[in-house]
C-alpha atoms as a PDB file:
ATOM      1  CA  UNK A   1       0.000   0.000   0.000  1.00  0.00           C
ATOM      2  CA  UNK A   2       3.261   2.271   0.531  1.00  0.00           C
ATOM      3  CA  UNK A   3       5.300   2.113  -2.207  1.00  0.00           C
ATOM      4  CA  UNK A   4       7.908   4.259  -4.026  1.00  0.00           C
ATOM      5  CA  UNK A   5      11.254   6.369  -2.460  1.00  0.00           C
ATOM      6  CA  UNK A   6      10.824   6.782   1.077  1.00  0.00           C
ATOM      7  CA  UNK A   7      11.955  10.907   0.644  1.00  0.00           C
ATOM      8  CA  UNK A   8       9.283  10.955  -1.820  1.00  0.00           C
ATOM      9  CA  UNK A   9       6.717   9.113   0.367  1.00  0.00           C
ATOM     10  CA  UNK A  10       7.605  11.624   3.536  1.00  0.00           C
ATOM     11  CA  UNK A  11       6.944  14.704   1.009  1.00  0.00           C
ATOM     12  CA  UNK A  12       3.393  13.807   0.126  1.00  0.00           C
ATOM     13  CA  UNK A  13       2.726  13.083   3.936  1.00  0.00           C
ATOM     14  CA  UNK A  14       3.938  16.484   4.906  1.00  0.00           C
ATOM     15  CA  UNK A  15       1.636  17.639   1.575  1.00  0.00           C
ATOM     16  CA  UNK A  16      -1.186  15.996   3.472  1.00  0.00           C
ATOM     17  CA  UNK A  17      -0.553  17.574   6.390  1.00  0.00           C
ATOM     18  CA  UNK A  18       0.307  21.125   5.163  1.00  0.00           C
ATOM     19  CA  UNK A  19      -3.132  20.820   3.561  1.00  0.00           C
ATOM     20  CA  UNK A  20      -4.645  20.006   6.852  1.00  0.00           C
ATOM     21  CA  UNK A  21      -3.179  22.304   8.628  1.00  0.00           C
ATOM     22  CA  UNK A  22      -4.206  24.742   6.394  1.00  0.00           C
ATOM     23  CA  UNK A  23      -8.104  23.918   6.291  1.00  0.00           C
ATOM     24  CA  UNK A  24      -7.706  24.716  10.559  1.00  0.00           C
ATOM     25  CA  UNK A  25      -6.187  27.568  10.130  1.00  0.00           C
ATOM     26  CA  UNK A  26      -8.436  28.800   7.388  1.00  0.00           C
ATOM     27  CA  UNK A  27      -5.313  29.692   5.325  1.00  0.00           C
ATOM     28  CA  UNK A  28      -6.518  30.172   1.269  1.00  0.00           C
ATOM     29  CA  UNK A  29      -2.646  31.052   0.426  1.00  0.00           C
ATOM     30  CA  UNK A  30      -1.207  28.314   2.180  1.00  0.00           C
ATOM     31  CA  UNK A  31      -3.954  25.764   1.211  1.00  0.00           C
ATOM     32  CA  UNK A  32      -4.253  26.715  -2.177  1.00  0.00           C
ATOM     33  CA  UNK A  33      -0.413  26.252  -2.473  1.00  0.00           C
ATOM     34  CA  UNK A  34      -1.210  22.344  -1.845  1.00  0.00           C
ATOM     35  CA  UNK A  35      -2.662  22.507  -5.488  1.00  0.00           C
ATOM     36  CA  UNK A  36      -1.614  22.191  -9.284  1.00  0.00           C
ATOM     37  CA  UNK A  37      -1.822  24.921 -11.509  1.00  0.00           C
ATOM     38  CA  UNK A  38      -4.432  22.686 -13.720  1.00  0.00           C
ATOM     39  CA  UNK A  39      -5.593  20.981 -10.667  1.00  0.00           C
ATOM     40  CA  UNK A  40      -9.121  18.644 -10.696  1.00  0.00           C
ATOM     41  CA  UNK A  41     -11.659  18.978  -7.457  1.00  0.00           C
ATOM     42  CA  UNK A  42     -14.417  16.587  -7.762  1.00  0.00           C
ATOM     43  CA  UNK A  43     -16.835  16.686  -4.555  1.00  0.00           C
ATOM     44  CA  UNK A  44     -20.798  16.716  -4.062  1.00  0.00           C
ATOM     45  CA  UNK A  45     -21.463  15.973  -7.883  1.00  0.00           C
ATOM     46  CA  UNK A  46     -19.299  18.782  -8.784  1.00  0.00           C
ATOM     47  CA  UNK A  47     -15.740  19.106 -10.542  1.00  0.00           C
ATOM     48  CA  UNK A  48     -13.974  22.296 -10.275  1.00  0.00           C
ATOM     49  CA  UNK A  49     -10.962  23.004 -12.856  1.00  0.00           C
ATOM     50  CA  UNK A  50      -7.570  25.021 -12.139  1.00  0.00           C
ATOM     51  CA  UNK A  51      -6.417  26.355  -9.066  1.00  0.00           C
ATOM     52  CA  UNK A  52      -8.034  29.599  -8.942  1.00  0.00           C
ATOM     53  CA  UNK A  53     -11.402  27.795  -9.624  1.00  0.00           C
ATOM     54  CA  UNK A  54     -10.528  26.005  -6.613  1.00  0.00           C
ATOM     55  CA  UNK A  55     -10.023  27.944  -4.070  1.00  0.00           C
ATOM     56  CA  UNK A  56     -12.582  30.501  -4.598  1.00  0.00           C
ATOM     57  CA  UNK A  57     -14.771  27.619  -4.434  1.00  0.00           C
ATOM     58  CA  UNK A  58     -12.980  26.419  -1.279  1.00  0.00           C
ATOM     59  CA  UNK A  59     -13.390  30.220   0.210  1.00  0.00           C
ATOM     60  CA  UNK A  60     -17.387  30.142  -0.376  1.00  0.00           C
ATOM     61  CA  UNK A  61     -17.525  26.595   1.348  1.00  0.00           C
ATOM     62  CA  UNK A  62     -15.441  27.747   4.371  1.00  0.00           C
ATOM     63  CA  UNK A  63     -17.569  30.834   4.690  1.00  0.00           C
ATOM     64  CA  UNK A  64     -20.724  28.823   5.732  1.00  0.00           C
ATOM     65  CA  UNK A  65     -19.016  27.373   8.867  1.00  0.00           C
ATOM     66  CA  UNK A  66     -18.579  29.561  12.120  1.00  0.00           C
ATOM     67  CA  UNK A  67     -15.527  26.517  13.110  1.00  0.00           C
ATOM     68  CA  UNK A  68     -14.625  23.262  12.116  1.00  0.00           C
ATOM     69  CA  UNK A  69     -11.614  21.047  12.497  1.00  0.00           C
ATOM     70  CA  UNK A  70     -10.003  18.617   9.851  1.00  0.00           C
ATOM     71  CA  UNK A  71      -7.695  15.965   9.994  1.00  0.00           C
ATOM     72  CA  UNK A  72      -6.603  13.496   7.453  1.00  0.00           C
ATOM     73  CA  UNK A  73      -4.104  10.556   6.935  1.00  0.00           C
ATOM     74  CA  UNK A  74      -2.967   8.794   4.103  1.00  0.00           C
ATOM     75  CA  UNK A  75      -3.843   4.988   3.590  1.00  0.00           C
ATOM     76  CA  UNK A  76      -1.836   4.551   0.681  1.00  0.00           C
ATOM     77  CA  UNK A  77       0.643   6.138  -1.396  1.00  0.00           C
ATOM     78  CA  UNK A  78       2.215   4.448  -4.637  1.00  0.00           C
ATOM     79  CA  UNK A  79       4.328   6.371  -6.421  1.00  0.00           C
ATOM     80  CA  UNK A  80       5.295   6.020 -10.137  1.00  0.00           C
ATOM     81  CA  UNK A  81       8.362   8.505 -11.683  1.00  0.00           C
ATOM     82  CA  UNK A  82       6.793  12.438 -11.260  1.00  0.00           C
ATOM     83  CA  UNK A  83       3.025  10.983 -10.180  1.00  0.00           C
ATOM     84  CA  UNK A  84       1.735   9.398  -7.262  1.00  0.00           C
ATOM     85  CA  UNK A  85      -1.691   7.915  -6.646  1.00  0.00           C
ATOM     86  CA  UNK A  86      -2.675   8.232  -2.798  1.00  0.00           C
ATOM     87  CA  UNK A  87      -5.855   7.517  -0.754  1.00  0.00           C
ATOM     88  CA  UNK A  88      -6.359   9.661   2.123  1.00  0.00           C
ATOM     89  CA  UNK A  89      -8.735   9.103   4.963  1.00  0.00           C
ATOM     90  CA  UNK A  90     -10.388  12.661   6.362  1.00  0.00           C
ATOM     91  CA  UNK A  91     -12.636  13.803   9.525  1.00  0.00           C
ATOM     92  CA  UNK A  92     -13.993  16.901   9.950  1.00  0.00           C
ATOM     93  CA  UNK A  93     -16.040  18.164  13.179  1.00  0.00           C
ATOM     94  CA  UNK A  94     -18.087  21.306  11.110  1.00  0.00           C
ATOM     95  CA  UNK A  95     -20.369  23.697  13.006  1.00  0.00           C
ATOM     96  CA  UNK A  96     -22.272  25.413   9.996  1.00  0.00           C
ATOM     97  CA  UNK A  97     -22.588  29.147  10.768  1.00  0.00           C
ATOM     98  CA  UNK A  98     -26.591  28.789  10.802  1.00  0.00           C
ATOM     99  CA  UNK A  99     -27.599  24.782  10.911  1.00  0.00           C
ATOM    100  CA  UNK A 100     -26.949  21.741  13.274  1.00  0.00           C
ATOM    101  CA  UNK A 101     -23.456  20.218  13.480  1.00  0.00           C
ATOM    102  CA  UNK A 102     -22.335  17.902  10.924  1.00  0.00           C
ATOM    103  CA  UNK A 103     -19.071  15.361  11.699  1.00  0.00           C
ATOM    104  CA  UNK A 104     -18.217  14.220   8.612  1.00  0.00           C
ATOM    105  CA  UNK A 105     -15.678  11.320   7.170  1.00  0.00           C
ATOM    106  CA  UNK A 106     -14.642  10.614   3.919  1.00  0.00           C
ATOM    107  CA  UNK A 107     -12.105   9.442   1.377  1.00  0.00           C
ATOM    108  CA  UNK A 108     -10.114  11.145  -1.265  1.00  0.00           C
ATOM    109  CA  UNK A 109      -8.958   9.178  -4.252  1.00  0.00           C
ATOM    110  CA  UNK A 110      -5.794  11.759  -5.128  1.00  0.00           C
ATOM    111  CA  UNK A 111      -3.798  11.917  -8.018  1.00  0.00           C
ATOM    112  CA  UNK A 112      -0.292  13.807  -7.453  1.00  0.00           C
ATOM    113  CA  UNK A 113       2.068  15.660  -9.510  1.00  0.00           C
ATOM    114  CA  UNK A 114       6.256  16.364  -9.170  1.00  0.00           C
ATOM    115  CA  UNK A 115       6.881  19.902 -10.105  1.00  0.00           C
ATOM    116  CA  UNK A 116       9.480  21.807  -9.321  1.00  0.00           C
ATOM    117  CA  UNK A 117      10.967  19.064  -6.669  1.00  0.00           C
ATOM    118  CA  UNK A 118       7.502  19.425  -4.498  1.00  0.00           C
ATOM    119  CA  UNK A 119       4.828  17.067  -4.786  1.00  0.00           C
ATOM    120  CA  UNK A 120       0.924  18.837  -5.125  1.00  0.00           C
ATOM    121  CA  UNK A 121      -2.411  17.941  -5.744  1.00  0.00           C
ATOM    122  CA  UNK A 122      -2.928  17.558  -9.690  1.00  0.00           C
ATOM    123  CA  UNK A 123      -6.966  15.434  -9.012  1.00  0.00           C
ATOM    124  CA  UNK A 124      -8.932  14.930  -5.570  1.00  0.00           C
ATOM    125  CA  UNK A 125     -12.039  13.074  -5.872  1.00  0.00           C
ATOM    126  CA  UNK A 126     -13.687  13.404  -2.607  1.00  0.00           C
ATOM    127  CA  UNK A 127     -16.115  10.121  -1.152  1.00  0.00           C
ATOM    128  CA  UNK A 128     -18.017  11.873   2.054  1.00  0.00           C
ATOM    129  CA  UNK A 129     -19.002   9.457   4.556  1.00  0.00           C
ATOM    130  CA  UNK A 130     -21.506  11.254   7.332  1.00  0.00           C
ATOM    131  CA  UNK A 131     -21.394  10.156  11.029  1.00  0.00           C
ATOM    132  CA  UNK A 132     -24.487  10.387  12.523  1.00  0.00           C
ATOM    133  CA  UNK A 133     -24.981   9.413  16.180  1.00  0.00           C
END
C-alpha cells in the first residue's frame, strides 16, 4: 500500500498535512499552495478546474461554517516517476454558521504531480461518509 522512495513518500505526507493544517487555520494562500496549476476537485457531484477555480470555491464553502476542524491521513501512497496515486482518509467536526453540526468522514482518491521538486495535488475526488450518532 506504501510504495515508491521513502523521501518521496515523507513529502506527500507532509503535503497531506500542510493541507490540513491549512483547512484549521483557514489559510486560502497556504492551502491553495497544496494545489496544481491545472488541478481537478471533484466533490458533491461537482468538478472544479484550475487552481483559482478552486479555491474561490474552497473560500465560499469555508464561509458557511462559524468553526470546524479537519484531519486526514494517508492509507496509501504508490508512487510512479513524477506521479503518485494516494488515498487519504479525512474527519472533519463542522459547526455550519446557521444549521446543526455535521461530523463528517470521507475518502479522497488523489492523483499527485512532481513539479518543481515538491509534490501537489494535480486530481482529488472526494467520497463523504456522514457520522451520525
Amino acid at each position: 500500500m506504501f510504495a515508491g522512495p521513502e523521501r518521496d513518500r515523507l513529502m506527500i505526507r507532509e503535503l497531506i498535512d500542510n493541507y490540513g493544517d491549512a483547512v484549521a487555520r483557514r489559510d486560502a494562500q497556504a492551502w491553495g499552495e497544496c494545489w496544481a496549476e491545472d488541478a481537478v476537485w471533484r466533490f458533491g457531484g461537482r468538478e472544479v478546474n484550475g487552481r483559482e477555480a478552486i479555491v474561490s470555491t474552497w473560500h465560499g464553502a469555508m464561509a458557511q461554517y462559524s468553526a470546524l476542524a479537519f484531519m486526514a491521513f494517508p492509507g496509501s501512497i504508490s508512487i510512479e516517476g513524477d506521479r503518485a496515486t494516494v488515498r487519504t482518509h479525512t474527519f472533519e467536526h463542522l459547526v455550519p454558521v446557521d444549521g446543526p453540526v455535521r461530523v463528517q468522514a470521507g475518502i479522497y482518491e488523489d492523483q499527485l504531480v512532481q513539479r518543481d521538486g515538491r509534490w501537489l495535488f494535480a486530481e482529488r475526488r472526494f467520497n463523504p461518509r456522514e457520522i451520525r450518532s
